[in-house]
C-alpha atoms as a PDB file:
ATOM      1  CA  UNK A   1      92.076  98.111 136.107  1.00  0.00           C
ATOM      2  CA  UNK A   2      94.859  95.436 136.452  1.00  0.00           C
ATOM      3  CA  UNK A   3      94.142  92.145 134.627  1.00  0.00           C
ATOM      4  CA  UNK A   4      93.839  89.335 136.554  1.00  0.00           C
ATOM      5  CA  UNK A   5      95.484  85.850 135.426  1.00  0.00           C
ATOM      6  CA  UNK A   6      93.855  82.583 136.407  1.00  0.00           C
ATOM      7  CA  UNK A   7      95.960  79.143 136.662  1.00  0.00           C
ATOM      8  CA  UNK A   8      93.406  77.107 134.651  1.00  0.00           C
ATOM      9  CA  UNK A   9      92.852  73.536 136.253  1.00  0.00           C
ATOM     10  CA  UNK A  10      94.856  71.655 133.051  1.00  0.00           C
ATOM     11  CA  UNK A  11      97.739  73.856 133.905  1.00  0.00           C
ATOM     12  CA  UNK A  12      98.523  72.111 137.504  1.00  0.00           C
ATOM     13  CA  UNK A  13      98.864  68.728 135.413  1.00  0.00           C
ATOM     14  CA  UNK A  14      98.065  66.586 137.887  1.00  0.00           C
ATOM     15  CA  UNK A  15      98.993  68.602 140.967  1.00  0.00           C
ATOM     16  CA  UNK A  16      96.862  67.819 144.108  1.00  0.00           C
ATOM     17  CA  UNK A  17      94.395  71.265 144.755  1.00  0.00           C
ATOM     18  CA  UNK A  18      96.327  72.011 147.363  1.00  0.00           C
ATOM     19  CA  UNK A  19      99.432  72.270 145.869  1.00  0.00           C
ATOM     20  CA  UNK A  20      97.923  74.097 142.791  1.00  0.00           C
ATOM     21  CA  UNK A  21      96.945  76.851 144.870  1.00  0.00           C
ATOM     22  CA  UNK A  22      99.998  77.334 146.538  1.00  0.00           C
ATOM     23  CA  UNK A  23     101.798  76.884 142.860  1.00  0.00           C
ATOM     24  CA  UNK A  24      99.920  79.488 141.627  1.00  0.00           C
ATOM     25  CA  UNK A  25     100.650  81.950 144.188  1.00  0.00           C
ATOM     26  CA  UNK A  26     104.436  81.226 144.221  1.00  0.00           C
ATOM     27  CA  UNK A  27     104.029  81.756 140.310  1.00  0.00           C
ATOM     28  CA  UNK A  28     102.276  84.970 140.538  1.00  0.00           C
ATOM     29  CA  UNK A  29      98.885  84.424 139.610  1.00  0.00           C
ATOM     30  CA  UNK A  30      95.638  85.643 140.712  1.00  0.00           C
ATOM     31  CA  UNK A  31      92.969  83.140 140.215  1.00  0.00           C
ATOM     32  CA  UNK A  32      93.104  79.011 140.086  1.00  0.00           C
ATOM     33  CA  UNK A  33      90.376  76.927 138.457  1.00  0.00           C
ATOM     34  CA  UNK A  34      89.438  72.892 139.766  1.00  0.00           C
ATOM     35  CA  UNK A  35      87.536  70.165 138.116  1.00  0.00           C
ATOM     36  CA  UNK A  36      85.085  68.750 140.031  1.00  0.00           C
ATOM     37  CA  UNK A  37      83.404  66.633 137.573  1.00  0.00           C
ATOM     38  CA  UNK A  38      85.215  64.929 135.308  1.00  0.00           C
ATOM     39  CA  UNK A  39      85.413  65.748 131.546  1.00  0.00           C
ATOM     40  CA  UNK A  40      86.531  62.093 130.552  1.00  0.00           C
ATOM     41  CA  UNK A  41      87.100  59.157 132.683  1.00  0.00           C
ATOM     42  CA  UNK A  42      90.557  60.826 134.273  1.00  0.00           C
ATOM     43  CA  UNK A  43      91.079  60.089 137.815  1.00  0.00           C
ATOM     44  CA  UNK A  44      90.368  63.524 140.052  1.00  0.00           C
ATOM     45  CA  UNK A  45      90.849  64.830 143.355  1.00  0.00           C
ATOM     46  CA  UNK A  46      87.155  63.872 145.433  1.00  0.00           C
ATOM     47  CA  UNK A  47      86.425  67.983 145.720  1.00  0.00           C
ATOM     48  CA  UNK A  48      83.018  67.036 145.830  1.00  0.00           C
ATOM     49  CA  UNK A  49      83.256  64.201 148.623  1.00  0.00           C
ATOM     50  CA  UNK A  50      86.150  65.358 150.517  1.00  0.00           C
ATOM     51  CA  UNK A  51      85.413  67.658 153.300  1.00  0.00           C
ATOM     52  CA  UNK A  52      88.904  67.868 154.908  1.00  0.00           C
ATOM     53  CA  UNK A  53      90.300  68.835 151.296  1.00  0.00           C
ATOM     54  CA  UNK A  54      87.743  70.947 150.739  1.00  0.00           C
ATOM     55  CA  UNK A  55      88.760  72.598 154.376  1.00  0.00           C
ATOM     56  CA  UNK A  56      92.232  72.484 153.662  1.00  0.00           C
ATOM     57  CA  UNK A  57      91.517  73.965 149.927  1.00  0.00           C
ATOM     58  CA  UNK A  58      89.711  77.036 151.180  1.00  0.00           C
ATOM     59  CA  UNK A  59      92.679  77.564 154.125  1.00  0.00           C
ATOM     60  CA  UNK A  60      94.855  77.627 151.331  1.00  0.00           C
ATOM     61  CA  UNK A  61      93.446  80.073 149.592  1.00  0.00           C
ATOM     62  CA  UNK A  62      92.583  82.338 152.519  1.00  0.00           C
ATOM     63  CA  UNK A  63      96.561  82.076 153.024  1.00  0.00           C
ATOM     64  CA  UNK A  64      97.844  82.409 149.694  1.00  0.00           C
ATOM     65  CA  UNK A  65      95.250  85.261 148.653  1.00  0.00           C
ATOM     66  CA  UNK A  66      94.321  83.264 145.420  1.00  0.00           C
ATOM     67  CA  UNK A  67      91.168  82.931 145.001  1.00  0.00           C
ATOM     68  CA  UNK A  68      88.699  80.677 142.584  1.00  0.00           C
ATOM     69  CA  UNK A  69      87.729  81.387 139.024  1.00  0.00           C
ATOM     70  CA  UNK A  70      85.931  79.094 137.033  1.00  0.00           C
ATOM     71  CA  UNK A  71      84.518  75.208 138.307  1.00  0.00           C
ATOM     72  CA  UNK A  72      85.011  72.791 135.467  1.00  0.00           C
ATOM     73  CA  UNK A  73      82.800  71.439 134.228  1.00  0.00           C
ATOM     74  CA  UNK A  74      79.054  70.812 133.460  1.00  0.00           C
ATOM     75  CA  UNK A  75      78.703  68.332 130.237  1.00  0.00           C
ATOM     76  CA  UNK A  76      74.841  68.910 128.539  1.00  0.00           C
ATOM     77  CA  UNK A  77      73.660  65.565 126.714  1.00  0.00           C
ATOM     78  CA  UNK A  78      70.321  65.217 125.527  1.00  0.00           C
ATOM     79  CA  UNK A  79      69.393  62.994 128.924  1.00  0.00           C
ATOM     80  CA  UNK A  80      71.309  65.590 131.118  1.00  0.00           C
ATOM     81  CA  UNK A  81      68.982  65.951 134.759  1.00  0.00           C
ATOM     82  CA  UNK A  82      70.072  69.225 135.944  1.00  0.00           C
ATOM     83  CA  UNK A  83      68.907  68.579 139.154  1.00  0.00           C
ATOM     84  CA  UNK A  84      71.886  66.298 139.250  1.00  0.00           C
ATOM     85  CA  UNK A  85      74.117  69.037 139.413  1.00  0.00           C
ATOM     86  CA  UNK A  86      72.848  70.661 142.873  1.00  0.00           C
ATOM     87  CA  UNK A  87      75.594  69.336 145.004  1.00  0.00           C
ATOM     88  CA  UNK A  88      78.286  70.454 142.506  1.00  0.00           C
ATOM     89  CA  UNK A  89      76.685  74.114 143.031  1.00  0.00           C
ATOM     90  CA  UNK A  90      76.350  73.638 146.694  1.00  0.00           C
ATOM     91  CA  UNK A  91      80.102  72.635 146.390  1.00  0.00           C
ATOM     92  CA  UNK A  92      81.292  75.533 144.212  1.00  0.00           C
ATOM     93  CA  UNK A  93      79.524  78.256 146.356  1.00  0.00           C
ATOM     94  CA  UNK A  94      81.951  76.978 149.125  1.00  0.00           C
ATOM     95  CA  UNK A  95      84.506  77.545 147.218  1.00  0.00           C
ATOM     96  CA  UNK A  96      83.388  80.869 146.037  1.00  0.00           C
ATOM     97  CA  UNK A  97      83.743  80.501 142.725  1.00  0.00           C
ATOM     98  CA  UNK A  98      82.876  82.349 140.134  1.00  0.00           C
ATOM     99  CA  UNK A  99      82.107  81.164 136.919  1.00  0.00           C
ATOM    100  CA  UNK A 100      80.957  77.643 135.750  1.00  0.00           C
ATOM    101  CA  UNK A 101      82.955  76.119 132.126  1.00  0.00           C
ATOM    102  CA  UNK A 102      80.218  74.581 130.304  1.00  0.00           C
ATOM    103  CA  UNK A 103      80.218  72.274 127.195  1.00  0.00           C
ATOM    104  CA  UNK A 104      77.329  70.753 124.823  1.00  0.00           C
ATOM    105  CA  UNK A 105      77.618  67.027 123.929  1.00  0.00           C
ATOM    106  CA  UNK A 106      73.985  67.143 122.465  1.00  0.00           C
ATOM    107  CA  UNK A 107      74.153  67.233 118.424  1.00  0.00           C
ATOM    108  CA  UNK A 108      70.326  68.650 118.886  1.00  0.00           C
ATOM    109  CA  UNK A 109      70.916  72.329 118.700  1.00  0.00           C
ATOM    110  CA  UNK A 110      67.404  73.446 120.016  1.00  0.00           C
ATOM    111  CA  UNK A 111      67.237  70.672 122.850  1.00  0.00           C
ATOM    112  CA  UNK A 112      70.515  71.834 123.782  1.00  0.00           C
ATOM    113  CA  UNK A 113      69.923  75.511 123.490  1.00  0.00           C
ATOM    114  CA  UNK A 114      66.645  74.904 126.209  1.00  0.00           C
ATOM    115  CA  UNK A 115      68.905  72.720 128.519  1.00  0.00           C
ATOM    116  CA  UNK A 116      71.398  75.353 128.689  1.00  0.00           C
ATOM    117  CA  UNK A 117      69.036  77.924 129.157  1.00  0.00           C
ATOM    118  CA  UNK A 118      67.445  76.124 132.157  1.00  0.00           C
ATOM    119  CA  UNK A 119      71.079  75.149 133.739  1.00  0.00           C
ATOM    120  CA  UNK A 120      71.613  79.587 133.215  1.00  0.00           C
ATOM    121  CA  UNK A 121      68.178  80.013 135.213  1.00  0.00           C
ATOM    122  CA  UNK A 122      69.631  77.698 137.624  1.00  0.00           C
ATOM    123  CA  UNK A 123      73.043  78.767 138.472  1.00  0.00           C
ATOM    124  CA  UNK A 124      72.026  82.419 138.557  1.00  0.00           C
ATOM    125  CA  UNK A 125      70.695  82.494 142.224  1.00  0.00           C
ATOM    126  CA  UNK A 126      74.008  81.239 143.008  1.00  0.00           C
ATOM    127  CA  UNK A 127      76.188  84.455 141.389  1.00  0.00           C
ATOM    128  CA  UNK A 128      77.375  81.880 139.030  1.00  0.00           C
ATOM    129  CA  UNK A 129      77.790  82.723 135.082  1.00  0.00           C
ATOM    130  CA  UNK A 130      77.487  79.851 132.576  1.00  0.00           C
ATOM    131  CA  UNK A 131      80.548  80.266 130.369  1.00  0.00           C
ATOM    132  CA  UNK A 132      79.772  78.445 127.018  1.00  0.00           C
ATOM    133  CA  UNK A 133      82.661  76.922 125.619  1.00  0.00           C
ATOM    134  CA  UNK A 134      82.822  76.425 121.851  1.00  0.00           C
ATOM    135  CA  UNK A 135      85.097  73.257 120.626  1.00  0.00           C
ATOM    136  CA  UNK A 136      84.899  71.826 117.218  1.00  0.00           C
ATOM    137  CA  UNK A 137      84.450  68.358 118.262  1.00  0.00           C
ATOM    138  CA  UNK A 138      81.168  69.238 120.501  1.00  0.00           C
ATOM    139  CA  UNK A 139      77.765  70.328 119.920  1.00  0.00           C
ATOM    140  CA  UNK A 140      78.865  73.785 119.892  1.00  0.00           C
ATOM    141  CA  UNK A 141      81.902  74.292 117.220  1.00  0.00           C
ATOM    142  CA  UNK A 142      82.275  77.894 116.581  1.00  0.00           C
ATOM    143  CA  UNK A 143      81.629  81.154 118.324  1.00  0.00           C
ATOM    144  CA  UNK A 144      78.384  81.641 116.136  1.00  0.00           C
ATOM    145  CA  UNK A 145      77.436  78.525 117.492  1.00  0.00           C
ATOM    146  CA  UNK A 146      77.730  79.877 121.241  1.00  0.00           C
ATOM    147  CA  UNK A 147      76.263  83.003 120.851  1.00  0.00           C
ATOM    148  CA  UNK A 148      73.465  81.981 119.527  1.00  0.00           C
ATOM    149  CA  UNK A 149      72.760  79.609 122.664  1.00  0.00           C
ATOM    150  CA  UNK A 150      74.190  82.974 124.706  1.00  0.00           C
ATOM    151  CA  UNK A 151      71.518  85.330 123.070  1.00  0.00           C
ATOM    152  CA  UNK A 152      68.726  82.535 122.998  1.00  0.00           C
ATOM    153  CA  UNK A 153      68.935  82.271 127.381  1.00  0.00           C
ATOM    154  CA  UNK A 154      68.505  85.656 127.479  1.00  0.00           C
ATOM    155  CA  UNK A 155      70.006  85.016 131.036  1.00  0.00           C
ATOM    156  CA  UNK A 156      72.782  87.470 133.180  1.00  0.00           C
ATOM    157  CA  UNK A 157      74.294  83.960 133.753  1.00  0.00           C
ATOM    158  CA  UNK A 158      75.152  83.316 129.827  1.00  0.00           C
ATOM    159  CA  UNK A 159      78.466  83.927 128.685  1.00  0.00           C
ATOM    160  CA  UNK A 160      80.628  82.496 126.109  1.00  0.00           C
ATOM    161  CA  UNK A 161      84.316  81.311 126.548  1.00  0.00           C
ATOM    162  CA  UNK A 162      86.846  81.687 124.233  1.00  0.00           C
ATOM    163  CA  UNK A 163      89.873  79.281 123.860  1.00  0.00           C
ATOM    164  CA  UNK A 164      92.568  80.068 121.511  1.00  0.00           C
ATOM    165  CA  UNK A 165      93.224  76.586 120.653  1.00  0.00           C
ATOM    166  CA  UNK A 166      89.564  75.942 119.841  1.00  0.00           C
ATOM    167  CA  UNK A 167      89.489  79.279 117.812  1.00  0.00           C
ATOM    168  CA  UNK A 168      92.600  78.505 115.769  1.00  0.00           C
ATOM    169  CA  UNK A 169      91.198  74.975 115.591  1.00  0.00           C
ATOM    170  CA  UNK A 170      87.341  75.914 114.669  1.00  0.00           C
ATOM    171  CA  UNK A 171      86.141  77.632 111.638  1.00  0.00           C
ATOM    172  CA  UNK A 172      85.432  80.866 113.826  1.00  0.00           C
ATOM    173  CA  UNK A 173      86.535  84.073 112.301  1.00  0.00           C
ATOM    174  CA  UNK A 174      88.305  87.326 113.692  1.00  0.00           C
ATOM    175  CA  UNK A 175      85.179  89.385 112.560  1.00  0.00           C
ATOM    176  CA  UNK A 176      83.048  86.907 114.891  1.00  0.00           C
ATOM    177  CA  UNK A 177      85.490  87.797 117.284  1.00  0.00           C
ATOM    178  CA  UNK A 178      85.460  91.379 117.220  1.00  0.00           C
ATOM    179  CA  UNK A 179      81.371  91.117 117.032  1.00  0.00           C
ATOM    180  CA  UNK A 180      81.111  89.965 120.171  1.00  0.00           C
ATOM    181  CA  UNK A 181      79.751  92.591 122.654  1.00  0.00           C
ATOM    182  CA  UNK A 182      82.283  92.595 125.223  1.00  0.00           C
ATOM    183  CA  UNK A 183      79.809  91.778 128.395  1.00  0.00           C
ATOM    184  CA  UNK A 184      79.298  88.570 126.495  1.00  0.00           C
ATOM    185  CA  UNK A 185      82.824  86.727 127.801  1.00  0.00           C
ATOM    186  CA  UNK A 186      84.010  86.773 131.547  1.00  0.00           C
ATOM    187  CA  UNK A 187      87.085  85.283 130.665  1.00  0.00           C
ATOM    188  CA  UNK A 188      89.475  83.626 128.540  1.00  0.00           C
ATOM    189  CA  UNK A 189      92.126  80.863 127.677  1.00  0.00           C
ATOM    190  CA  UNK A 190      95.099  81.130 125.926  1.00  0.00           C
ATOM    191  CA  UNK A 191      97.563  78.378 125.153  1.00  0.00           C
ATOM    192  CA  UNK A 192      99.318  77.729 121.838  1.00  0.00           C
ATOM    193  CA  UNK A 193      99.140  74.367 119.601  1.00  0.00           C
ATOM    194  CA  UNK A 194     101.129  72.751 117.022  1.00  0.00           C
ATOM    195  CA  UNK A 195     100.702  74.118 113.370  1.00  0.00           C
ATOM    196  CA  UNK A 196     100.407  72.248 110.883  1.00  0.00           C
ATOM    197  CA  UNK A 197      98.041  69.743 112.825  1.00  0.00           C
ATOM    198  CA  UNK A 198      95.535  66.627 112.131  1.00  0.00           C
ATOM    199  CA  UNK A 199      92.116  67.739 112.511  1.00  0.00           C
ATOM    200  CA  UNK A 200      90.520  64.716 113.507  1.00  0.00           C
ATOM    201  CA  UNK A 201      88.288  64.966 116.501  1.00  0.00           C
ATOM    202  CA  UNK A 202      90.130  62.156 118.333  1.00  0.00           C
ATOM    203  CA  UNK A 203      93.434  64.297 117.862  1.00  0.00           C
ATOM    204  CA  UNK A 204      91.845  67.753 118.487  1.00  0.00           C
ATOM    205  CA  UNK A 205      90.805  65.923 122.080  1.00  0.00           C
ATOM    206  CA  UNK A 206      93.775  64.481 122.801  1.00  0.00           C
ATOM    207  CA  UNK A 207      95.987  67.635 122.219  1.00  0.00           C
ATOM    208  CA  UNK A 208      93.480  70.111 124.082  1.00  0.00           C
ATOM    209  CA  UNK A 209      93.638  67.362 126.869  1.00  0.00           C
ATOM    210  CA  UNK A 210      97.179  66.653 127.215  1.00  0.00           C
ATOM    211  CA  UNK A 211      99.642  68.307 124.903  1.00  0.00           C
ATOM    212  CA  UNK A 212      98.960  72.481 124.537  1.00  0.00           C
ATOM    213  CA  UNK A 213     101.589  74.712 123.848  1.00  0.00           C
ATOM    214  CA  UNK A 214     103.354  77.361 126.125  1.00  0.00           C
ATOM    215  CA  UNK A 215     102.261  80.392 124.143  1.00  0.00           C
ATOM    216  CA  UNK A 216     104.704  81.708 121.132  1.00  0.00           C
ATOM    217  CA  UNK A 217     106.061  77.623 121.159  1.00  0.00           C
ATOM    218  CA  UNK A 218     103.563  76.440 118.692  1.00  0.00           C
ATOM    219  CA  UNK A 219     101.610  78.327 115.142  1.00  0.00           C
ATOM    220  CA  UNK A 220      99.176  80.295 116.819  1.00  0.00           C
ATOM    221  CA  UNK A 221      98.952  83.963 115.414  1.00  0.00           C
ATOM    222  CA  UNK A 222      98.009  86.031 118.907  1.00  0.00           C
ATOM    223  CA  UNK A 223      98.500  88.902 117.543  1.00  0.00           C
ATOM    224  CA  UNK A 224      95.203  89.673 115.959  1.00  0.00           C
ATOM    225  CA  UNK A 225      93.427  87.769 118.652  1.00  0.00           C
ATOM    226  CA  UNK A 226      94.463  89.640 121.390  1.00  0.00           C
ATOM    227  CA  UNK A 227      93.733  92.788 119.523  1.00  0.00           C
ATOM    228  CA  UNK A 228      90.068  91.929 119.389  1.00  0.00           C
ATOM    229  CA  UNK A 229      89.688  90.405 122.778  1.00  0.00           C
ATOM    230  CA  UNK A 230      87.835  92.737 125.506  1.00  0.00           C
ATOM    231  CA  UNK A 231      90.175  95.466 127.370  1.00  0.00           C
ATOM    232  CA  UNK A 232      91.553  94.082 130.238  1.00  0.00           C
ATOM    233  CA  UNK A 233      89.402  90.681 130.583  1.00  0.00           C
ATOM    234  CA  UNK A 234      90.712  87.602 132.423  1.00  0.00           C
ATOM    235  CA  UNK A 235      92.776  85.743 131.274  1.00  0.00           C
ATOM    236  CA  UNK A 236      92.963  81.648 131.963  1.00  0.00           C
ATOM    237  CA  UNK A 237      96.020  79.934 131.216  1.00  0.00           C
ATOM    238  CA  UNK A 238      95.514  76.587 130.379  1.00  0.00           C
ATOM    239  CA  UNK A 239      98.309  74.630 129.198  1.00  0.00           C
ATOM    240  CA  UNK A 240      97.909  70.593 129.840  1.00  0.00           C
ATOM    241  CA  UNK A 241     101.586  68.966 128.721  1.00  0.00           C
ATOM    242  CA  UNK A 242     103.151  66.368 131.351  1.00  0.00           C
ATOM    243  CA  UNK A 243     105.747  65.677 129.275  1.00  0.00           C
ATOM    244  CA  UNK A 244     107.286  69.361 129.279  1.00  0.00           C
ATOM    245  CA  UNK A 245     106.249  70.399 132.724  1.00  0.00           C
ATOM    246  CA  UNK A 246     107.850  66.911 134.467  1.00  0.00           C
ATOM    247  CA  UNK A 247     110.901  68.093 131.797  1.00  0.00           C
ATOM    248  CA  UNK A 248     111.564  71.752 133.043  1.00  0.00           C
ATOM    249  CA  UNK A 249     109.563  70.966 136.836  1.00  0.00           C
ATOM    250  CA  UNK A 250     106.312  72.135 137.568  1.00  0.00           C
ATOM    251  CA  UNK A 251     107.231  75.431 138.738  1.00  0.00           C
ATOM    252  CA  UNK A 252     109.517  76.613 136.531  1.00  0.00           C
ATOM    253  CA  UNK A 253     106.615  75.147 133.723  1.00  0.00           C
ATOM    254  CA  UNK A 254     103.869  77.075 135.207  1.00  0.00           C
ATOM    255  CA  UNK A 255     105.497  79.986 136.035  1.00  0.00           C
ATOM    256  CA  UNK A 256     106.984  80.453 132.190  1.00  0.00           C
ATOM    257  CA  UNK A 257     103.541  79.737 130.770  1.00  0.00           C
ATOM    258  CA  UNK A 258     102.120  82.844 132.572  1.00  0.00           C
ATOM    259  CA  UNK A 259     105.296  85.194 131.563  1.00  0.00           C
ATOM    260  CA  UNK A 260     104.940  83.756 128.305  1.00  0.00           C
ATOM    261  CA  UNK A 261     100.945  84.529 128.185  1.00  0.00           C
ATOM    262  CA  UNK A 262     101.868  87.883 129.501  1.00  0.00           C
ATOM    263  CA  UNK A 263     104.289  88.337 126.863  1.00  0.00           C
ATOM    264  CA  UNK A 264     101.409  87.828 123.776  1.00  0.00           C
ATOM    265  CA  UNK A 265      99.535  90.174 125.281  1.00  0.00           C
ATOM    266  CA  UNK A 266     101.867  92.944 126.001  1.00  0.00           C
ATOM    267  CA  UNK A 267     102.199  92.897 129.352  1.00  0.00           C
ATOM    268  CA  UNK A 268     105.576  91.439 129.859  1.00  0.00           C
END
């Protein structure tokens, strides 16, 4: 089975959904990933509000034969209502897409673990999965961290996602890696990131946010990731960097991160 390739919703940097979709056509992906809730306080395109955009969203899709991966993103804090997140479901399912990125801002590891099993019991009517992202600034640092909150739901809907930033970044190991039973991820992101790097949280935000590598630009080592990563799973390229994709265009930047993705994996 052909891998698929997704254009992760970082990678459009700032492109209107419209335009991303078509973008990712023209650059020969598959799949293409929007943010309807915010993860900070950046300004976003009203998916949720908007019901000509949403209109003119799914027409481009049906034109361009992209379709939707992943909806970003549900935040869990300790005070986190889940009914809250209805409309965003409601949304998503119009959108058919497929998987949901989730991250835990709640330090409280079992309070967390039983809001994210709740939010799995509630997105699975839907056909959504729950994809679990671990990020060393969170509530959920390192791949042990995730599957335990993946194992604990018990719930079709429970996945974790992998980022190779947050791997390289996180003090995850190749052998947790390899461990994972492959039904456990739906999908993954790869970027690169400058090595040698601070590891303060405010920095580890601000370069997953903004300034990711094209991969084989920065230190990652792929090459021993990708040979423990699932055969043939989905891969997300997310690489958020203004700066170099308003240097070489849009385009051009989008379309080199995906032969350059292709290229760490073996598939150039």
């Amino acid at each position: 089975m052909q891998r698929l390739y997704s254009m992760a919703y970082l990678t459009g940097n700032g492109a209107d959904p419209v335009s991303a979709v078509k973008l990712a056509a023209s650059c020969g992906y598959d799949l293409v990933s929007f943010r309807l809730l915010p993860a900070g306080d950046e300004p976003l395109a009203d998916l949720m509000g908007d019901d000509r955009l949403l209109r003119d969203v799914k027409a481009a899709m049906a034109d361009s034969g992209v379709s939707m991966a992943d909806a970003e993103m549900i935040r869990l804090k300790p005070e986190t209502d889940l009914a809250r997140f209805d409309p965003f479901l409601d949304r998503i399912a119009e959108l058919a897409a497929k998987h949901i990125l989730v991250a835990v801002d709640d330090p409280d590891e079992a309070r967390a673990t039983d809001t994210y099993g709740r939010l799995c019991q509630r997105v699975a009517p839907y056909g959504f999965s729950a994809d679990l992202e671990f990020m060393p600034w969170t509530g959920v640092k390192t791949i042990q961290d995730a599957r335990r909150m993946v194992e604990a739901a018990a719930s079709p809907a429970a996945a974790i996602l992998f980022d190779t930033l947050h791997f390289d970044r996180s003090a995850s190991t190749l052998d947790d890696l390899a461990a994972l039973p492959p039904t456990m991820m739906n999908y993954v992101q790869i970027c690169d990131g400058p090595v040698p790097y601070d590891a303060s949280d405010a920095e580890l935000v601000r370069v997953a946010r903004q300034a990711r590598l094209i991969p084989g630009e920065g230190g990652i080592d792929f090459a021993p990731i990708v040979a423990r990563l699932p055969a043939g799973i989905t891969v997300s390229v997310e690489v958020p960097n203004r700066p170099q994709a308003e240097a070489m265009g849009l385009e051009r930047f989008i379309r080199t991160a995906l032969e350059r993705t292709k290229a760490v994996l073996g598939e150039a």
